[in-house]
N, C-alpha and C. Protein backbone atom coordinates (compact mmCIF):
# COMPACT_ATOMS: atom_id res chain seq x y z
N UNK A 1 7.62 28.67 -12.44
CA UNK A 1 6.63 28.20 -13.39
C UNK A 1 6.20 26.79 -13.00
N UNK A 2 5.24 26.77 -12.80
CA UNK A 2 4.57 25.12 -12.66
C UNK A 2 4.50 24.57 -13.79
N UNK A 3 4.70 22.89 -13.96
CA UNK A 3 4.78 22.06 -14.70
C UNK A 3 3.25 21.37 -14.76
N UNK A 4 2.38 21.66 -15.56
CA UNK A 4 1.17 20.48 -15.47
C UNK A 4 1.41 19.24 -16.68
N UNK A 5 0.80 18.51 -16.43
CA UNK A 5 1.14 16.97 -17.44
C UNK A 5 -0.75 17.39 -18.17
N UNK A 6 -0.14 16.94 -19.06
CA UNK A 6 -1.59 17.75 -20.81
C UNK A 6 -1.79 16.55 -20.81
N UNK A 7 -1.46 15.24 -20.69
CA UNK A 7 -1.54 14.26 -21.30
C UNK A 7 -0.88 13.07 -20.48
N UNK A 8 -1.76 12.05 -20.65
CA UNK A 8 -0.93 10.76 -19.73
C UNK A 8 0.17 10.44 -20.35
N UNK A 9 1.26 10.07 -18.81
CA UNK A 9 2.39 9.76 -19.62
C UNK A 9 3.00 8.36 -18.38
N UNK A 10 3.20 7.31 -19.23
CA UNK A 10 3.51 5.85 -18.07
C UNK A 10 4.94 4.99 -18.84
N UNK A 11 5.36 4.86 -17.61
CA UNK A 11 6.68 3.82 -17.58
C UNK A 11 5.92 2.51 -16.92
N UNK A 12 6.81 1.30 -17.56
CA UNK A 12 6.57 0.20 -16.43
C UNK A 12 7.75 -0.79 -16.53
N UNK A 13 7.83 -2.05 -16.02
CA UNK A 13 8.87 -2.96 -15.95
C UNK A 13 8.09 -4.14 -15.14
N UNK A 14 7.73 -4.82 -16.12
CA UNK A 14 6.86 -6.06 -15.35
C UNK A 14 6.03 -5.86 -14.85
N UNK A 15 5.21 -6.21 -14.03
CA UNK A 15 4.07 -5.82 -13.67
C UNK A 15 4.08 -4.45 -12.78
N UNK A 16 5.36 -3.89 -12.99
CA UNK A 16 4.89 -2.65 -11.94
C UNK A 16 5.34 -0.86 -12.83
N UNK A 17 4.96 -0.19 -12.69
CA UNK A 17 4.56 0.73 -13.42
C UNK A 17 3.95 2.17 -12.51
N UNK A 18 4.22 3.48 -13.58
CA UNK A 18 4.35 4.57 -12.74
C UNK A 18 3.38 5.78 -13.58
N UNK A 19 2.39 5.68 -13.50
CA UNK A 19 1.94 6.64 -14.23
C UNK A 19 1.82 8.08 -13.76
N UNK A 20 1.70 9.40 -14.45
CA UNK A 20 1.33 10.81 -14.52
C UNK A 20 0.37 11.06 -15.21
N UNK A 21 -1.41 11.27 -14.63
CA UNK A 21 -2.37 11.90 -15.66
C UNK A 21 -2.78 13.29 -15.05
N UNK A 22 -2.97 13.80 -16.29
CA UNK A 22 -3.66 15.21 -15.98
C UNK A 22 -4.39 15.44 -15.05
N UNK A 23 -4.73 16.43 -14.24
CA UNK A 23 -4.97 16.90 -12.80
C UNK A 23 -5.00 18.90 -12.68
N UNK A 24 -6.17 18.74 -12.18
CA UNK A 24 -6.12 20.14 -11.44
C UNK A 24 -5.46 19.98 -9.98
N UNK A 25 -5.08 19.14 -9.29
CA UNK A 25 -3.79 19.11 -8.11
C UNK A 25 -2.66 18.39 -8.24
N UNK A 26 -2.29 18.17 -7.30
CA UNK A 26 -1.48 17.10 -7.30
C UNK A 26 -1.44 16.44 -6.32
N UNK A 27 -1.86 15.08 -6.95
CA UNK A 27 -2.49 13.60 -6.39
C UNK A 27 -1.62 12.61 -6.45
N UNK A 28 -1.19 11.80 -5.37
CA UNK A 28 -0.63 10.71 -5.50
C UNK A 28 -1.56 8.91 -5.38
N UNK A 29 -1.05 8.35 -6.15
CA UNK A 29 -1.97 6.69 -5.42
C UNK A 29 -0.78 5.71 -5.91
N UNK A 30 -0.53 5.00 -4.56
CA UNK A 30 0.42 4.23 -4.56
C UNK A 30 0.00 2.92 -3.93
N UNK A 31 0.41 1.96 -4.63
CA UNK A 31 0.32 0.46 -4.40
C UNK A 31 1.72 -0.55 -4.53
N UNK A 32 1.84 -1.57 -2.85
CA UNK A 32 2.68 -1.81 -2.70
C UNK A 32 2.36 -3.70 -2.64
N UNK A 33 3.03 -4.67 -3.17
CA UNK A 33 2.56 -5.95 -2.85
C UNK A 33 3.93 -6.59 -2.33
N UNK A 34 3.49 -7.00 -1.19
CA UNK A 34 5.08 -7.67 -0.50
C UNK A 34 4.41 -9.03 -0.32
N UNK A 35 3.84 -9.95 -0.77
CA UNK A 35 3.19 -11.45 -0.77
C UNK A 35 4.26 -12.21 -0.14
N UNK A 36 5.37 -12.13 0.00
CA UNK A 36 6.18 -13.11 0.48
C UNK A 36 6.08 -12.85 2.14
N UNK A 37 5.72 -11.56 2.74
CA UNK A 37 6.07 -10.39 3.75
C UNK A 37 4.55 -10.54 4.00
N UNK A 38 3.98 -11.79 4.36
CA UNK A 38 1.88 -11.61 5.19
C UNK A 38 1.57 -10.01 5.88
N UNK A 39 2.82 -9.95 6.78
CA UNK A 39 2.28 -8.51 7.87
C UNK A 39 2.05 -7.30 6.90
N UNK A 40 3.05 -7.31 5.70
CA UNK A 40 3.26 -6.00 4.68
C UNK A 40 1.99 -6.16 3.57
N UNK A 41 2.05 -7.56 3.00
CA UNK A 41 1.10 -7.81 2.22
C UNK A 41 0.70 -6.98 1.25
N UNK A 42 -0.28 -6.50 0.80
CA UNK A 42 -0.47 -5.93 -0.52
C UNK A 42 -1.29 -4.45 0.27
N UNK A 43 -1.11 -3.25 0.14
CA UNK A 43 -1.57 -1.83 0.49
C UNK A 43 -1.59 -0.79 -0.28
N UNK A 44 -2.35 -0.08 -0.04
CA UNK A 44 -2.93 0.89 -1.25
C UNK A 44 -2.64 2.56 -0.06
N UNK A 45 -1.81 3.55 -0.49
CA UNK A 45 -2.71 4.54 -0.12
C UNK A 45 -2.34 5.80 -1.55
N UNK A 46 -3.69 6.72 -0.95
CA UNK A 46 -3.78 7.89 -2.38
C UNK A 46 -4.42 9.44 -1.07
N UNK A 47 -3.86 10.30 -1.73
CA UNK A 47 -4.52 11.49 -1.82
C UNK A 47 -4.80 12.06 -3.26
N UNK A 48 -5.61 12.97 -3.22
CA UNK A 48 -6.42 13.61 -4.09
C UNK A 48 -5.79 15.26 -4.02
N UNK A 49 -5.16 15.65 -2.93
CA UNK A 49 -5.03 16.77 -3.00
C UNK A 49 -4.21 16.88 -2.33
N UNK A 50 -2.20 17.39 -2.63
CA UNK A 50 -1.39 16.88 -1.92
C UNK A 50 -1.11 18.34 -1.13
N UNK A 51 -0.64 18.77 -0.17
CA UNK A 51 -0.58 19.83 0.35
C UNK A 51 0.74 19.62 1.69
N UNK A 52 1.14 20.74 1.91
CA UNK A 52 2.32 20.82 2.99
C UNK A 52 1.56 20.19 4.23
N UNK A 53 0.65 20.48 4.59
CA UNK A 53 -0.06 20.31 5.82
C UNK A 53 0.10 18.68 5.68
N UNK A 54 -1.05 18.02 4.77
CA UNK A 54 -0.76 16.34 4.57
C UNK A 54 0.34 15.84 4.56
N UNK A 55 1.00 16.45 3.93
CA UNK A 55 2.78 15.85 3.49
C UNK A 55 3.17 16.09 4.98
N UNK A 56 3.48 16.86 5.72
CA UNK A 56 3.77 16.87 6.72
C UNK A 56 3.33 15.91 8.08
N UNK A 57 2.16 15.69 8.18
CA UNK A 57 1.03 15.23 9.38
C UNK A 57 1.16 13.60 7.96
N UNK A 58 0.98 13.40 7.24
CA UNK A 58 0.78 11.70 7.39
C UNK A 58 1.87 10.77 5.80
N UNK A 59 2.50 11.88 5.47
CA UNK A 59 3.91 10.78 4.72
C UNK A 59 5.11 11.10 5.14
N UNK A 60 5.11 12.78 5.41
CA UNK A 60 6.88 12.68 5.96
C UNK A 60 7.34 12.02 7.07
N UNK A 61 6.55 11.51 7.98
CA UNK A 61 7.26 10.59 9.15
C UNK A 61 7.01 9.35 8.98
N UNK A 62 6.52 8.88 7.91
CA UNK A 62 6.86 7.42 7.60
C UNK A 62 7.94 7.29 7.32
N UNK A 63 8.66 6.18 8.11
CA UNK A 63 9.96 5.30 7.75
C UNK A 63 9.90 4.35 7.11
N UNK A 64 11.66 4.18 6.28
CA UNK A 64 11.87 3.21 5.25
C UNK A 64 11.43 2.08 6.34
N UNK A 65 11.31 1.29 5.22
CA UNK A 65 11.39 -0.46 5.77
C UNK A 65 11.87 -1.33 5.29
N UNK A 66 12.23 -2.76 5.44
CA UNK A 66 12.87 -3.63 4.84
C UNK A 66 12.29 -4.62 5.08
N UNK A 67 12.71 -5.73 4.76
CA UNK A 67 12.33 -7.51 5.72
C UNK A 67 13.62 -7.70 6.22
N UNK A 68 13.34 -8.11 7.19
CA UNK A 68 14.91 -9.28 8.20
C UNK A 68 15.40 -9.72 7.71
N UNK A 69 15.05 -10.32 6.60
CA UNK A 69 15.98 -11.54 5.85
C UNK A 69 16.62 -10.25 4.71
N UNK A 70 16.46 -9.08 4.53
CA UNK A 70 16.85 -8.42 3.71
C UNK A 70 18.25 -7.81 4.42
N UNK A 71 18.27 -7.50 5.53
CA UNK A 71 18.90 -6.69 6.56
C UNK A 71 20.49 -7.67 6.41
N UNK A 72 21.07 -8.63 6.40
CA UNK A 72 22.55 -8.58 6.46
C UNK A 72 22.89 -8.63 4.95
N UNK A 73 22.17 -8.67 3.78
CA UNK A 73 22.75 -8.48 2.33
C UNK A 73 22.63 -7.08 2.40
N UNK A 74 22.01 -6.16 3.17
CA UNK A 74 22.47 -4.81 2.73
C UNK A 74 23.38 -4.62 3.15
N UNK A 75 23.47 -4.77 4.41
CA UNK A 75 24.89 -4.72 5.05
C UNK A 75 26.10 -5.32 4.64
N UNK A 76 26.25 -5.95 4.24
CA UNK A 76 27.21 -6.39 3.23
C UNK A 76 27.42 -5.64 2.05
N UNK A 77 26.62 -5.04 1.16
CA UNK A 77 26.79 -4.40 0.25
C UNK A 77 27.27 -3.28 0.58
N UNK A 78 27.12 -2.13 1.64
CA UNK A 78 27.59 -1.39 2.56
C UNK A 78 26.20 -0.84 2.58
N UNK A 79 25.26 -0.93 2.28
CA UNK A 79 24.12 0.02 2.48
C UNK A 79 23.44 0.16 3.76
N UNK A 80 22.39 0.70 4.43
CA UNK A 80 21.58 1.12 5.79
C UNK A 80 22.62 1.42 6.82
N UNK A 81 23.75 2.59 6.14
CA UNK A 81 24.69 2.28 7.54
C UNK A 81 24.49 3.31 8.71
N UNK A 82 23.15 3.91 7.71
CA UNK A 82 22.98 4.81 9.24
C UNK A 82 21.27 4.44 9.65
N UNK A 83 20.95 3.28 9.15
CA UNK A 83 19.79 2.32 9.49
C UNK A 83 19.82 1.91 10.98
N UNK A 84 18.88 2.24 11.65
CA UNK A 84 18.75 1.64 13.12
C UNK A 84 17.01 1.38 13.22
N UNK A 85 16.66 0.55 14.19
CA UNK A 85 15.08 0.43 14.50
C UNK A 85 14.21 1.72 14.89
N UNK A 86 15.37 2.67 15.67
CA UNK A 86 14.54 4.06 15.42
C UNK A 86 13.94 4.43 14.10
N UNK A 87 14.89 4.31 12.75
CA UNK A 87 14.51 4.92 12.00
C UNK A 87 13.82 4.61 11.10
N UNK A 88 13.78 3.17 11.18
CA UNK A 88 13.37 1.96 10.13
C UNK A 88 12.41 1.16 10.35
N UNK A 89 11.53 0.50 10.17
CA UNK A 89 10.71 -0.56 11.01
C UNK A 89 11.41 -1.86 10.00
N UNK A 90 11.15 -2.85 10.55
CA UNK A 90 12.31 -4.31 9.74
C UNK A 90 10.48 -5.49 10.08
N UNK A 91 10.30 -6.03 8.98
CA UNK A 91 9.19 -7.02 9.23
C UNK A 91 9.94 -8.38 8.59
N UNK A 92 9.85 -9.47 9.51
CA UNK A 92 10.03 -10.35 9.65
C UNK A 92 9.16 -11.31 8.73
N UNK A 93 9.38 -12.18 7.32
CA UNK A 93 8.46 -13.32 6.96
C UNK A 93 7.61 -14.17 7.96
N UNK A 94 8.35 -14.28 8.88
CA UNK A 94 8.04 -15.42 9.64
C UNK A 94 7.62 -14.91 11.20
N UNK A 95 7.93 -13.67 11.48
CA UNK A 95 7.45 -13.16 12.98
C UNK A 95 6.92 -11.99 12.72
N UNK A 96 6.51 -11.50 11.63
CA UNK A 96 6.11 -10.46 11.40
C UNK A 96 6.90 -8.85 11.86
N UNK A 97 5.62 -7.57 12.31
CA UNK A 97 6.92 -6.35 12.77
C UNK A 97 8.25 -6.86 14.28
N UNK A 98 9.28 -6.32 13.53
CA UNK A 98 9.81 -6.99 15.02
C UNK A 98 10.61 -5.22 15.58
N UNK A 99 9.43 -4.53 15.12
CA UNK A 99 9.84 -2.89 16.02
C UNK A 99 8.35 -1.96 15.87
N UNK A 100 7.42 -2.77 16.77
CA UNK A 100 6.24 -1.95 16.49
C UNK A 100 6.02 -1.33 17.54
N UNK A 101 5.32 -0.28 17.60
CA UNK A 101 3.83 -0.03 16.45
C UNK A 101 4.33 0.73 15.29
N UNK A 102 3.47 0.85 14.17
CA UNK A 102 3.51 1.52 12.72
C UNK A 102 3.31 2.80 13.67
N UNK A 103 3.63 4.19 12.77
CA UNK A 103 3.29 5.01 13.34
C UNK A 103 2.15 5.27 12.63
N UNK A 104 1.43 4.51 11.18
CA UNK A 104 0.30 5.08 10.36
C UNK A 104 -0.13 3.86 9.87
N UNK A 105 -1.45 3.24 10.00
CA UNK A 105 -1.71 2.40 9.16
C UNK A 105 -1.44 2.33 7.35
N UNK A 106 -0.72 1.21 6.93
CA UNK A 106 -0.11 1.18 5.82
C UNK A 106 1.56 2.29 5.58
N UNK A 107 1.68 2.31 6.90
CA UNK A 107 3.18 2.76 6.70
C UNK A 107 4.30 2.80 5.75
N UNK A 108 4.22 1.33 5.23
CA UNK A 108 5.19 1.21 4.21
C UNK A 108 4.72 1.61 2.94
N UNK A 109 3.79 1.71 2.61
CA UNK A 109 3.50 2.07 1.29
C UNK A 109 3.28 4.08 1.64
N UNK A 110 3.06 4.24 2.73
CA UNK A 110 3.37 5.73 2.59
C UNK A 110 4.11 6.35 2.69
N UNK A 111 5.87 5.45 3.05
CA UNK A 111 7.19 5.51 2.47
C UNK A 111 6.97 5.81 1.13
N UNK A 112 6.72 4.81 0.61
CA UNK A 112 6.65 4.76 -1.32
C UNK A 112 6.33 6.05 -1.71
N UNK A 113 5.60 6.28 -1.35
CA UNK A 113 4.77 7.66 -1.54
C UNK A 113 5.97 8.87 -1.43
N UNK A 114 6.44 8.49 0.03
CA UNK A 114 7.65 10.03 0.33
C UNK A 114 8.88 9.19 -0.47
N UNK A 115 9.22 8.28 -0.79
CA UNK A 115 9.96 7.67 -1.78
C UNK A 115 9.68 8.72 -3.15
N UNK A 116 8.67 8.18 -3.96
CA UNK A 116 8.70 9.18 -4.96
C UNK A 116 8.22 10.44 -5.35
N UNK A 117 7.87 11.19 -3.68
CA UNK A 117 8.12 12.79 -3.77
C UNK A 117 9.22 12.93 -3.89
N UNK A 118 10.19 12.50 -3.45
CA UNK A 118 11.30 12.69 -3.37
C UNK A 118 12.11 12.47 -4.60
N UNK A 119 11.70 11.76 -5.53
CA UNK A 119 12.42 11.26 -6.93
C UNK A 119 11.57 12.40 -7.60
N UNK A 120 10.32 12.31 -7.53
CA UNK A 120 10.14 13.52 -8.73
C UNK A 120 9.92 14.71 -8.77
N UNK A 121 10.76 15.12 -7.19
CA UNK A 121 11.10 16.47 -6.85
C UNK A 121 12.30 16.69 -7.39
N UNK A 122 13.23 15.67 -8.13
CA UNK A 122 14.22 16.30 -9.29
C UNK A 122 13.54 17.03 -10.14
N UNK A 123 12.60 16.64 -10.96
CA UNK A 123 11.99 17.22 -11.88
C UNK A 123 11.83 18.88 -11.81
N UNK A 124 12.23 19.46 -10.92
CA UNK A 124 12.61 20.99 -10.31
C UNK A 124 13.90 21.35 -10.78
N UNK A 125 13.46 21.99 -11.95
CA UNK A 125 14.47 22.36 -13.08
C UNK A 125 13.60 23.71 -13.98
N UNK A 126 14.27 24.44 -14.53
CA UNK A 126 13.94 25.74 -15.57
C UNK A 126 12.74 26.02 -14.99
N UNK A 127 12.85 26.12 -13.38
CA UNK A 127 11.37 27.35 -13.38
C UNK A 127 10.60 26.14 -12.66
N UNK A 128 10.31 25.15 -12.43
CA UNK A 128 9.58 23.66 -12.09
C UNK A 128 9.71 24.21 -10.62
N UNK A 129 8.07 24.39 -10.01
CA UNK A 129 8.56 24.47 -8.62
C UNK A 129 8.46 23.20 -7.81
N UNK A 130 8.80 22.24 -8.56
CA UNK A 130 9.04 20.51 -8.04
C UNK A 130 7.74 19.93 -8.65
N UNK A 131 7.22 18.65 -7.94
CA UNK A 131 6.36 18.54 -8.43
C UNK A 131 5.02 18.99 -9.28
N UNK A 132 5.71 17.98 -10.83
CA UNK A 132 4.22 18.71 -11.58
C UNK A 132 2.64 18.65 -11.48
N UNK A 133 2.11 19.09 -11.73
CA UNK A 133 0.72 19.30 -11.51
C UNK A 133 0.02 18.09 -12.03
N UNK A 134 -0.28 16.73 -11.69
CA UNK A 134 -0.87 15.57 -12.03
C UNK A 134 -1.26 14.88 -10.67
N UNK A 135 -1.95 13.52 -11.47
CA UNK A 135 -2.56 12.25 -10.51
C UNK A 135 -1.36 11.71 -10.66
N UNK A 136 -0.47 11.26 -9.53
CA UNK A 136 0.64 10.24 -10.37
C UNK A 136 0.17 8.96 -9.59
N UNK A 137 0.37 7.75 -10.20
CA UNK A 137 -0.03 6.54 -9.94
C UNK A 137 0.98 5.50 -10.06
N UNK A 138 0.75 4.99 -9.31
CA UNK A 138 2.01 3.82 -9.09
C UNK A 138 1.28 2.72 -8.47
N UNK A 139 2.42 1.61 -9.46
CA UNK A 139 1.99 -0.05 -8.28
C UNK A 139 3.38 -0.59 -8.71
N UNK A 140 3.89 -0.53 -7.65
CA UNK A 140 5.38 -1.88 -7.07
C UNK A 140 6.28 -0.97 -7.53
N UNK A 141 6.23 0.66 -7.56
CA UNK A 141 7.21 1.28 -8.35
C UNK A 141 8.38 0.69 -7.12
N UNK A 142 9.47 2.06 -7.54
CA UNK A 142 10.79 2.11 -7.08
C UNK A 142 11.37 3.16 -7.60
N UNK A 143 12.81 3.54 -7.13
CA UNK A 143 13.54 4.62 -7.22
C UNK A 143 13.80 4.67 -8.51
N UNK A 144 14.29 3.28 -9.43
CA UNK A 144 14.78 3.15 -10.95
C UNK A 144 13.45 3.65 -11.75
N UNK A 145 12.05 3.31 -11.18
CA UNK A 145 11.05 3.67 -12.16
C UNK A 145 10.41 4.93 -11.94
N UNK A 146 10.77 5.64 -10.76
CA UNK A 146 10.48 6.85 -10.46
C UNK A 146 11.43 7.96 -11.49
N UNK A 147 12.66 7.64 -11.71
CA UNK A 147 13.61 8.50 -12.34
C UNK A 147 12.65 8.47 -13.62
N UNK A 148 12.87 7.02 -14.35
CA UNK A 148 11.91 6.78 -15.75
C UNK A 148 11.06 7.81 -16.15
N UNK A 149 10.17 7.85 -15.45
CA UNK A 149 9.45 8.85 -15.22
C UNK A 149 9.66 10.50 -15.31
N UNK A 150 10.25 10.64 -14.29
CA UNK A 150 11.30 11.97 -14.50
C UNK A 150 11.68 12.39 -15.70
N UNK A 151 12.52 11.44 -16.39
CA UNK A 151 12.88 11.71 -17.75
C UNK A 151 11.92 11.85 -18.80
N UNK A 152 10.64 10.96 -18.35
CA UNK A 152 9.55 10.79 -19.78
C UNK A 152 8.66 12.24 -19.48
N UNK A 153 8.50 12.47 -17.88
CA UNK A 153 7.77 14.21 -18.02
C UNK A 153 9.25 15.01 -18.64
N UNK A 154 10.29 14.95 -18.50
CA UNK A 154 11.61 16.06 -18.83
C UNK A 154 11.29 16.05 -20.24
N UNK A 155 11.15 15.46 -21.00
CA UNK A 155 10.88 15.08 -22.24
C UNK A 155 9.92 15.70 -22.81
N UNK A 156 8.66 15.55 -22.43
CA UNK A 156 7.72 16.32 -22.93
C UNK A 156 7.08 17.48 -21.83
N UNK A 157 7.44 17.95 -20.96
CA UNK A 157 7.36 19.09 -20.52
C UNK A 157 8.16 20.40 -20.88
């Protein structure tokens, strides 16, 4: 059974926020602002019509990313331990990419994107064949506001 969203439904946390509106497909638009990060800077991408073919050919081979200066507090925490420059691209404040080329213009924000296919492909529950049928919209989300979400369609779906 497919899940469609009847009605807008939005989480946020400071200026960043995750919306689901009604849709005959399913559309993503995601916005990312890294201002501290010049090379990452502020990027936008959206489809209108999400499909295996797209998902395949221009978000599933985008890799996570980080900044340099982010890279030994994860490691310390124990996290990226199977993180390498193959898999990751790492941008530098101050030297910008230091493992290029992107493989897609706006790369990192089309992480975000396979970021929260991936969170609100939980939502594949009682019949849900994963993602529900909406525009979902995002700016500066994340994994904590992607769940949010999850729960506020679980709720009224």
């Amino acid at each position: 059974m497919v899940a469609y969203v009847k009605e807008p439904v939005h989480v946020w946390r400071n200026d960043s926020f995750v919306a689901a509106f009604p849709s005959q497909e399913v559309g993503i638009t995601y916005g990312i602002d890294f201002q501290q990060v010049p090379d990452i800077g502020r990027q936008w991408f959206s489809v209108t019509s999400l499909d295996k073919s797209l998902y395949s050919e221009q978000i599933a081979l985008s890799r996570t990313f980080c900044t340099y200066e982010e890279v030994e507090q994860m490691r310390s925490a124990g996290l990226i331990k199977g993180g390498s420059l193959e898999n990751a691209i790492v941008c530098s404040a101050s030297k910008g990419w230091l493992n290029p080329p992107l493989r897609f213009q706006v790369e990192p924000c089309r992480h975000k994107v396979l970021d929260l296919i991936g969170d609100v492909s939980l939502f594949a529950r009682c019949g849900s064949q994963g993602l529900p049928v909406a525009h979902i919209v995002a700016y500066k989300g994340g994994h904590t506001l992607h769940s949010v979400l999850v729960r506020r369609l679980s709720e009224i779906i």
